[in-house]
Protein backbone atom coordinates (compact mmCIF):
# COMPACT_ATOMS: atom_id res chain seq x y z
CA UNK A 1 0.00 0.00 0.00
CA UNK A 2 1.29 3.66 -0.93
CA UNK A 3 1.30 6.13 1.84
CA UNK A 4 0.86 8.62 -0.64
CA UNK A 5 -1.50 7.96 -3.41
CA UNK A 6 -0.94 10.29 -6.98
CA UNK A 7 -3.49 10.30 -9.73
CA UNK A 8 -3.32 12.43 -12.74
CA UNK A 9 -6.66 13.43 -14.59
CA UNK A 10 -5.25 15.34 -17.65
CA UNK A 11 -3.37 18.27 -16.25
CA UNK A 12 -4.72 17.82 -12.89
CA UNK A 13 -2.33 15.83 -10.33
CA UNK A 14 -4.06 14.71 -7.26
CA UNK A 15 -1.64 13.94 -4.27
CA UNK A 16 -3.71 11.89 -1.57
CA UNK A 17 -2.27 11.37 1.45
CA UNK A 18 -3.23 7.56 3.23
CA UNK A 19 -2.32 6.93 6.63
CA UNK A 20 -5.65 7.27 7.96
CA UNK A 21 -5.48 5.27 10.88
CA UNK A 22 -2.73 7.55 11.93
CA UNK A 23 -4.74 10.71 10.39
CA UNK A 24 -1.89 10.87 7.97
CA UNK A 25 0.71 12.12 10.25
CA UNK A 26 4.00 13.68 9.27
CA UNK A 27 6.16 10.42 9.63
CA UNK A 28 8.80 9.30 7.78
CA UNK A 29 6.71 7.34 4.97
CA UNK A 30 4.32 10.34 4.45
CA UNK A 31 6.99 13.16 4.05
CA UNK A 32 8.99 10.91 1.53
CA UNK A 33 5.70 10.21 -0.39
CA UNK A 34 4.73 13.99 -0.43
CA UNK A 35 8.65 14.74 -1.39
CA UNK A 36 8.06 12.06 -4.51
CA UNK A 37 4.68 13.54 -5.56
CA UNK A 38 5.53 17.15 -5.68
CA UNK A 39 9.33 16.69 -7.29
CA UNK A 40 7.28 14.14 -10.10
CA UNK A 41 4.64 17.17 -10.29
CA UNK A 42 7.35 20.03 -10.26
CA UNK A 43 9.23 18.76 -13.51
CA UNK A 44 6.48 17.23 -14.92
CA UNK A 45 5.60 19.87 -17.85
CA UNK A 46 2.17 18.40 -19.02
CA UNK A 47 0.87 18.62 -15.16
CA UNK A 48 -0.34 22.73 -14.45
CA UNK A 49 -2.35 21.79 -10.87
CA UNK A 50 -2.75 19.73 -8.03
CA UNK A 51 -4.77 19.19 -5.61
CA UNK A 52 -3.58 18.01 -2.08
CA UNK A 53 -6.02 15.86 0.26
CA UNK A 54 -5.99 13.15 2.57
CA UNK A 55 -8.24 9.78 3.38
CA UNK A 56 -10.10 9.00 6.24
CA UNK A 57 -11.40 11.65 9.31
CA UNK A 58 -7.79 13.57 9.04
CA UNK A 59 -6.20 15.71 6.59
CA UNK A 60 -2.55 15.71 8.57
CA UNK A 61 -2.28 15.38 11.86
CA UNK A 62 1.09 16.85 11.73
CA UNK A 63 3.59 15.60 13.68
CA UNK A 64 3.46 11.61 14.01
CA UNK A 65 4.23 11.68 17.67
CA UNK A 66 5.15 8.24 18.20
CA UNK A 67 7.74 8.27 15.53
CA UNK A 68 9.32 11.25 17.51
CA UNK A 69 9.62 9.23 20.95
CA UNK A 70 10.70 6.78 19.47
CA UNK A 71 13.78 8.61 17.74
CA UNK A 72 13.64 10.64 21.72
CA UNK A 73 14.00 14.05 19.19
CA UNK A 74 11.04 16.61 18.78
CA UNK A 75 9.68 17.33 15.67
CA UNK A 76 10.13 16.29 11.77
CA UNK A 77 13.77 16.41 11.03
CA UNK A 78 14.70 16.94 7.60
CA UNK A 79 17.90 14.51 8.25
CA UNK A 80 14.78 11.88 8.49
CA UNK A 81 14.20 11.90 4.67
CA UNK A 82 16.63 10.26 2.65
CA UNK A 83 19.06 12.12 1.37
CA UNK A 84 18.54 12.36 -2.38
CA UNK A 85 14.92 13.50 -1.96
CA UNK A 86 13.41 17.14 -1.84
CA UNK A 87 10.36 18.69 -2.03
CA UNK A 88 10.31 21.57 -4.22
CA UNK A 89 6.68 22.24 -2.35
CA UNK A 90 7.57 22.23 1.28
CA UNK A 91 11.25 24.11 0.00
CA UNK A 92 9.36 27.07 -1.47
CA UNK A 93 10.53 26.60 -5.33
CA UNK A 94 7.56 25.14 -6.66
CA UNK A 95 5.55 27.71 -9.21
CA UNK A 96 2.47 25.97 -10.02
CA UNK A 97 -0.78 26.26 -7.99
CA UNK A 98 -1.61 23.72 -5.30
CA UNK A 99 -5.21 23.29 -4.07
CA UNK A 100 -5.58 22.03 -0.53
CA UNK A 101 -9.09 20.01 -0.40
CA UNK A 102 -9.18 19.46 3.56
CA UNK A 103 -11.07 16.54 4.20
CA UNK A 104 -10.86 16.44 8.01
CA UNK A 105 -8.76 17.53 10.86
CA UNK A 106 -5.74 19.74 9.61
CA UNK A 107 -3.57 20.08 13.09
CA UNK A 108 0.34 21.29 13.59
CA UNK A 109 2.16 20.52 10.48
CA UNK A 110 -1.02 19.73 8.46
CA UNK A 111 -2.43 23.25 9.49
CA UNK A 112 0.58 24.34 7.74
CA UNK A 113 0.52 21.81 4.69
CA UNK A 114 -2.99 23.61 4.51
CA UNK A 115 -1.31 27.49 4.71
CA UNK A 116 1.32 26.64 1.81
CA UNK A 117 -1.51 26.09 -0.67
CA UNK A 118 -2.56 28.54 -2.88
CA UNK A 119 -6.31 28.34 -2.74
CA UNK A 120 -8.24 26.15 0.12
CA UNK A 121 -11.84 23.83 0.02
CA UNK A 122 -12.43 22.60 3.46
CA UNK A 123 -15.08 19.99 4.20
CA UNK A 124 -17.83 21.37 6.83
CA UNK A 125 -16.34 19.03 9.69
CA UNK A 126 -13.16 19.96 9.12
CA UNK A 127 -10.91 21.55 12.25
CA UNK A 128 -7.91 23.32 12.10
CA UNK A 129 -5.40 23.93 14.95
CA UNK A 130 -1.98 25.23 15.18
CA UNK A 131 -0.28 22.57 18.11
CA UNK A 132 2.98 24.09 18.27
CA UNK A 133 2.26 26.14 21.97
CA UNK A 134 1.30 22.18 22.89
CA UNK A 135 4.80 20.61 21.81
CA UNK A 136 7.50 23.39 21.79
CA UNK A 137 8.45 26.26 24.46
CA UNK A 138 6.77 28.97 21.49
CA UNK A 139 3.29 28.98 19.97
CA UNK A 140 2.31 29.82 16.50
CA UNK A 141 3.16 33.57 16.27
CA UNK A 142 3.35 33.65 12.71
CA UNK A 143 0.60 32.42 11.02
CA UNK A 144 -2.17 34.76 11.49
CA UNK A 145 0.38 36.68 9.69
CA UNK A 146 0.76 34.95 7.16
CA UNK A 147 -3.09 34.39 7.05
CA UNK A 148 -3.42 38.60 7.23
CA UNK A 149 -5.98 37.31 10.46
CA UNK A 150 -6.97 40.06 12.74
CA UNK A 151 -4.68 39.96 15.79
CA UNK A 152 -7.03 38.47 18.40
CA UNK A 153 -7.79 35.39 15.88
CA UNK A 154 -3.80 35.22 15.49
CA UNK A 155 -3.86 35.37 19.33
CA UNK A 156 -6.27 32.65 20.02
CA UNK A 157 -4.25 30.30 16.75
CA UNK A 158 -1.15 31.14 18.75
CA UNK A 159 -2.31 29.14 21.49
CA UNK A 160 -3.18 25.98 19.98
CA UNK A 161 -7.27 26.41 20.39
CA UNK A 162 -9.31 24.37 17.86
CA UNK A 163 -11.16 26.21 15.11
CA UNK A 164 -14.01 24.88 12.67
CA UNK A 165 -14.39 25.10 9.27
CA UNK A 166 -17.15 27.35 9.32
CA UNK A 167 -14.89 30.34 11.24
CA UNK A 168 -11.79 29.56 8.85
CA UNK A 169 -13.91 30.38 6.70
CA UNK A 170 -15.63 33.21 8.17
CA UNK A 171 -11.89 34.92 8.70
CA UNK A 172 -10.77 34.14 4.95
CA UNK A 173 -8.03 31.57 5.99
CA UNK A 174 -10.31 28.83 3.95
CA UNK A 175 -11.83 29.94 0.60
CA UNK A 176 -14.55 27.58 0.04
CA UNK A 177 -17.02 25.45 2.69
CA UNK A 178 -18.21 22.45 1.10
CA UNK A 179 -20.43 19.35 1.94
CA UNK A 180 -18.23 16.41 2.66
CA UNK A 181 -19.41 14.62 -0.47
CA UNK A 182 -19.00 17.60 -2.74
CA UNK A 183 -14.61 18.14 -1.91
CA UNK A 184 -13.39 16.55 -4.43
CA UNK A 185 -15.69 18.30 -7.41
CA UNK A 186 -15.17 21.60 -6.00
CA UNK A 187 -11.27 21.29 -5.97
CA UNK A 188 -11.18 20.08 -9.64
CA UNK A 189 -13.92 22.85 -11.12
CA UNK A 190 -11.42 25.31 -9.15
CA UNK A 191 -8.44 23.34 -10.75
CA UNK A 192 -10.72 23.85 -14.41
CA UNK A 193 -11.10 27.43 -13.99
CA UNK A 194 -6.88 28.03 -12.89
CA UNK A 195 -6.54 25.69 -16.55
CA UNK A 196 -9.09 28.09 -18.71
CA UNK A 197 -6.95 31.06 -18.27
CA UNK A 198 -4.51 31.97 -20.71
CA UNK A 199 -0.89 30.10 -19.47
CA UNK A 200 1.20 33.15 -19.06
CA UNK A 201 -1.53 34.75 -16.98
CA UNK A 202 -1.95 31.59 -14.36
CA UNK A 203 1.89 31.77 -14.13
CA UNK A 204 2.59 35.23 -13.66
CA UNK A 205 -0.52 35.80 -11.57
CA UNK A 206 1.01 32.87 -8.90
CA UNK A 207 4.99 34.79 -9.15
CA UNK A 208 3.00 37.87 -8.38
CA UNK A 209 1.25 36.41 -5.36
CA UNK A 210 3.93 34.77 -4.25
CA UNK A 211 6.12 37.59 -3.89
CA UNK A 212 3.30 39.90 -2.34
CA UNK A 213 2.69 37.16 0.56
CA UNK A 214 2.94 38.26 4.12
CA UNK A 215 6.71 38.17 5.36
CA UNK A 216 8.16 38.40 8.65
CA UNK A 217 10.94 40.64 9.48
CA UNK A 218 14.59 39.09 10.94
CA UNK A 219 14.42 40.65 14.14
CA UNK A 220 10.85 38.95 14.59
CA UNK A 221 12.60 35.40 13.68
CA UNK A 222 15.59 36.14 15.57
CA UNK A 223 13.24 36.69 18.86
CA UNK A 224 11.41 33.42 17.67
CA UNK A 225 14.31 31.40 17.54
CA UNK A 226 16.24 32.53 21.13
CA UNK A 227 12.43 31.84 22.40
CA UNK A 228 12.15 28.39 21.18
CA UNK A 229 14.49 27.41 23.59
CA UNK A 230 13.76 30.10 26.41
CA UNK A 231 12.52 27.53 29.27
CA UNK A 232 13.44 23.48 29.96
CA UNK A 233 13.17 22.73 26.64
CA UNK A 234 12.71 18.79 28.29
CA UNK A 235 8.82 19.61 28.58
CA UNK A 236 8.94 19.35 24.43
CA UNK A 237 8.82 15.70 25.23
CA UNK A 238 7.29 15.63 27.70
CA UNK A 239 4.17 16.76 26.09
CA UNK A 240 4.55 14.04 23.54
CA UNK A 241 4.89 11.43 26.03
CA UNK A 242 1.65 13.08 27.88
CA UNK A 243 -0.07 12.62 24.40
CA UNK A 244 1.03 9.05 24.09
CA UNK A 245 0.23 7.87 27.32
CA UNK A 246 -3.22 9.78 27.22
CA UNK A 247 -2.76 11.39 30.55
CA UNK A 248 -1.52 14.96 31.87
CA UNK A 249 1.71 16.52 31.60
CA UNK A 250 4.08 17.45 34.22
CA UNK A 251 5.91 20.59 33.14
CA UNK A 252 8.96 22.13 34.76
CA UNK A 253 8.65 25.40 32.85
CA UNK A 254 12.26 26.97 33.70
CA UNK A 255 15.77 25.41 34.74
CA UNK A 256 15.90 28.78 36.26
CA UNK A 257 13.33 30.15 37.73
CA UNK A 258 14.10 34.10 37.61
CA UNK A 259 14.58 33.11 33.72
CA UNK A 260 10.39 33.21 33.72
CA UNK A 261 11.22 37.12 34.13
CA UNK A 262 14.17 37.67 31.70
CA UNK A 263 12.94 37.74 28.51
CA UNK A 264 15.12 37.92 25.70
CA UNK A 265 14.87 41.37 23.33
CA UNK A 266 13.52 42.03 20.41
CA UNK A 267 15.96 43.78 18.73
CA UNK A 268 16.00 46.86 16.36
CA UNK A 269 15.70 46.42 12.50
């Protein structure tokens, strides 16, 4: 059985993710599939779209927590993947359109799958969360920026809180709310319509709106970065041993305790 499932219907290339009875979480087998699919769809010149989805209740559950405690390190690292494999997708390169049809829960890493696409169908069960103020020492800061999200609704995604469908929608983060039964059609007659405009126009359109995408400054990512490891950076595992063994987590917060006080600067630009 693939992981990752690719079917092309003319110049449409549909990348399916199927793990579902791990909600198609990040592991190893998943982000190899994905780096397969997009490279094949990248230098493939007779494919112009795809559309990215997943089988079962779950999108991406993100992270596949088990694989992490297993390896005992946090997180997805890239080292993980062989080698020889990229993903001109996930690396920022690619320059054709990608649909994201979310068919379930989109969580962590698959909220983010979700935020890379272009344009985005969500089914009306779908719910989206941004885990990272769960698993690391620094929440989601940056993606109701990316998103252009008011800065309460950034606030509230920056803290890991689960949000429907219907208020994705409702804050422009999702561009279509479909009926569960009506995903698929609705991601290929908005594939149809990208395909009925004149090439050049598709193309330069998706540069353009590329390059006019919300950035964040270096002194932002700077801060970000000193406060991703501003605490015991232990409790990152701890939470995923928490989730694994389905019971609370017992956090230690600082090595130091005055260090709860001393926060690291943001510095000039």
């Amino acid at each position: 059985m693939s992981f990752v499932e690719t079917e092309t219907n003319g110049q449409i290339f549909i990348i399916r993710l199927n793990r579902p009875e791990r909600l198609n979480a990040l592991s190893t087998v998943i982000r190899e599939g994905m780096a397969e699919a997009f490279t094949k769809f990248h230098n493939d010149n007779n494919l112009e779209v795809a559309i990215l989805t997943g089988t079962g209740r779950g999108f991406c559950a993100g992270e596949d927590m088990k694989e992490s405690l297993d390896r005992g390190i946090a997180g997805s690292p890239k080292e993980m993947v062989k080698k020889d494999l990229t993903n001109p997708f996930q690396d920022g390169i690619l320059q054709k359109p990608v649909i994201a049809a979310v068919n379930g829960f989109a969580m962590g890493g698959g909220f983010m799958l979700v935020e890379r696409c272009d344009l985005r169908i969500a089914v009306k069960e779908a719910i989206f969360e941004m885990s990272e103020a769960k698993r690391w020492l620094l929440g989601g800061y940056n993606h109701g920026h990316y998103g252009n999200l008011p800065h309460p609704v950034a606030t509230e995604m920056a803290f890991g809180y689960r949000i429907n469908a219907e208020r994705m929608y409702q804050v422009g983060f999702v561009n279509r709310l479909v009926d569960k039964e009506n995903l698929m059609e609705e991601a290929h007659s908005m594939a149809k319509h990208l395909l009925s405009l004149p090439p050049a126009s598709r193309v330069n359109t998706l540069y353009m709106m590329k390059h006019m995408a919300p950035k964040l400054p270096s002194n932002i990512t700077n801060l970000a970065e000193k406060l991703h490891l501003h605490g015991d950076t232990e409790d990152r595992m701890e939470s995923r041993r928490a989730f694994a063994e389905k019971r609370e987590p017992n956090y230690k917060g600082w090595l130091n305790p005055d260090d709860r006080y001393n926060m690291p600067k943001l510095e000039e630009e």
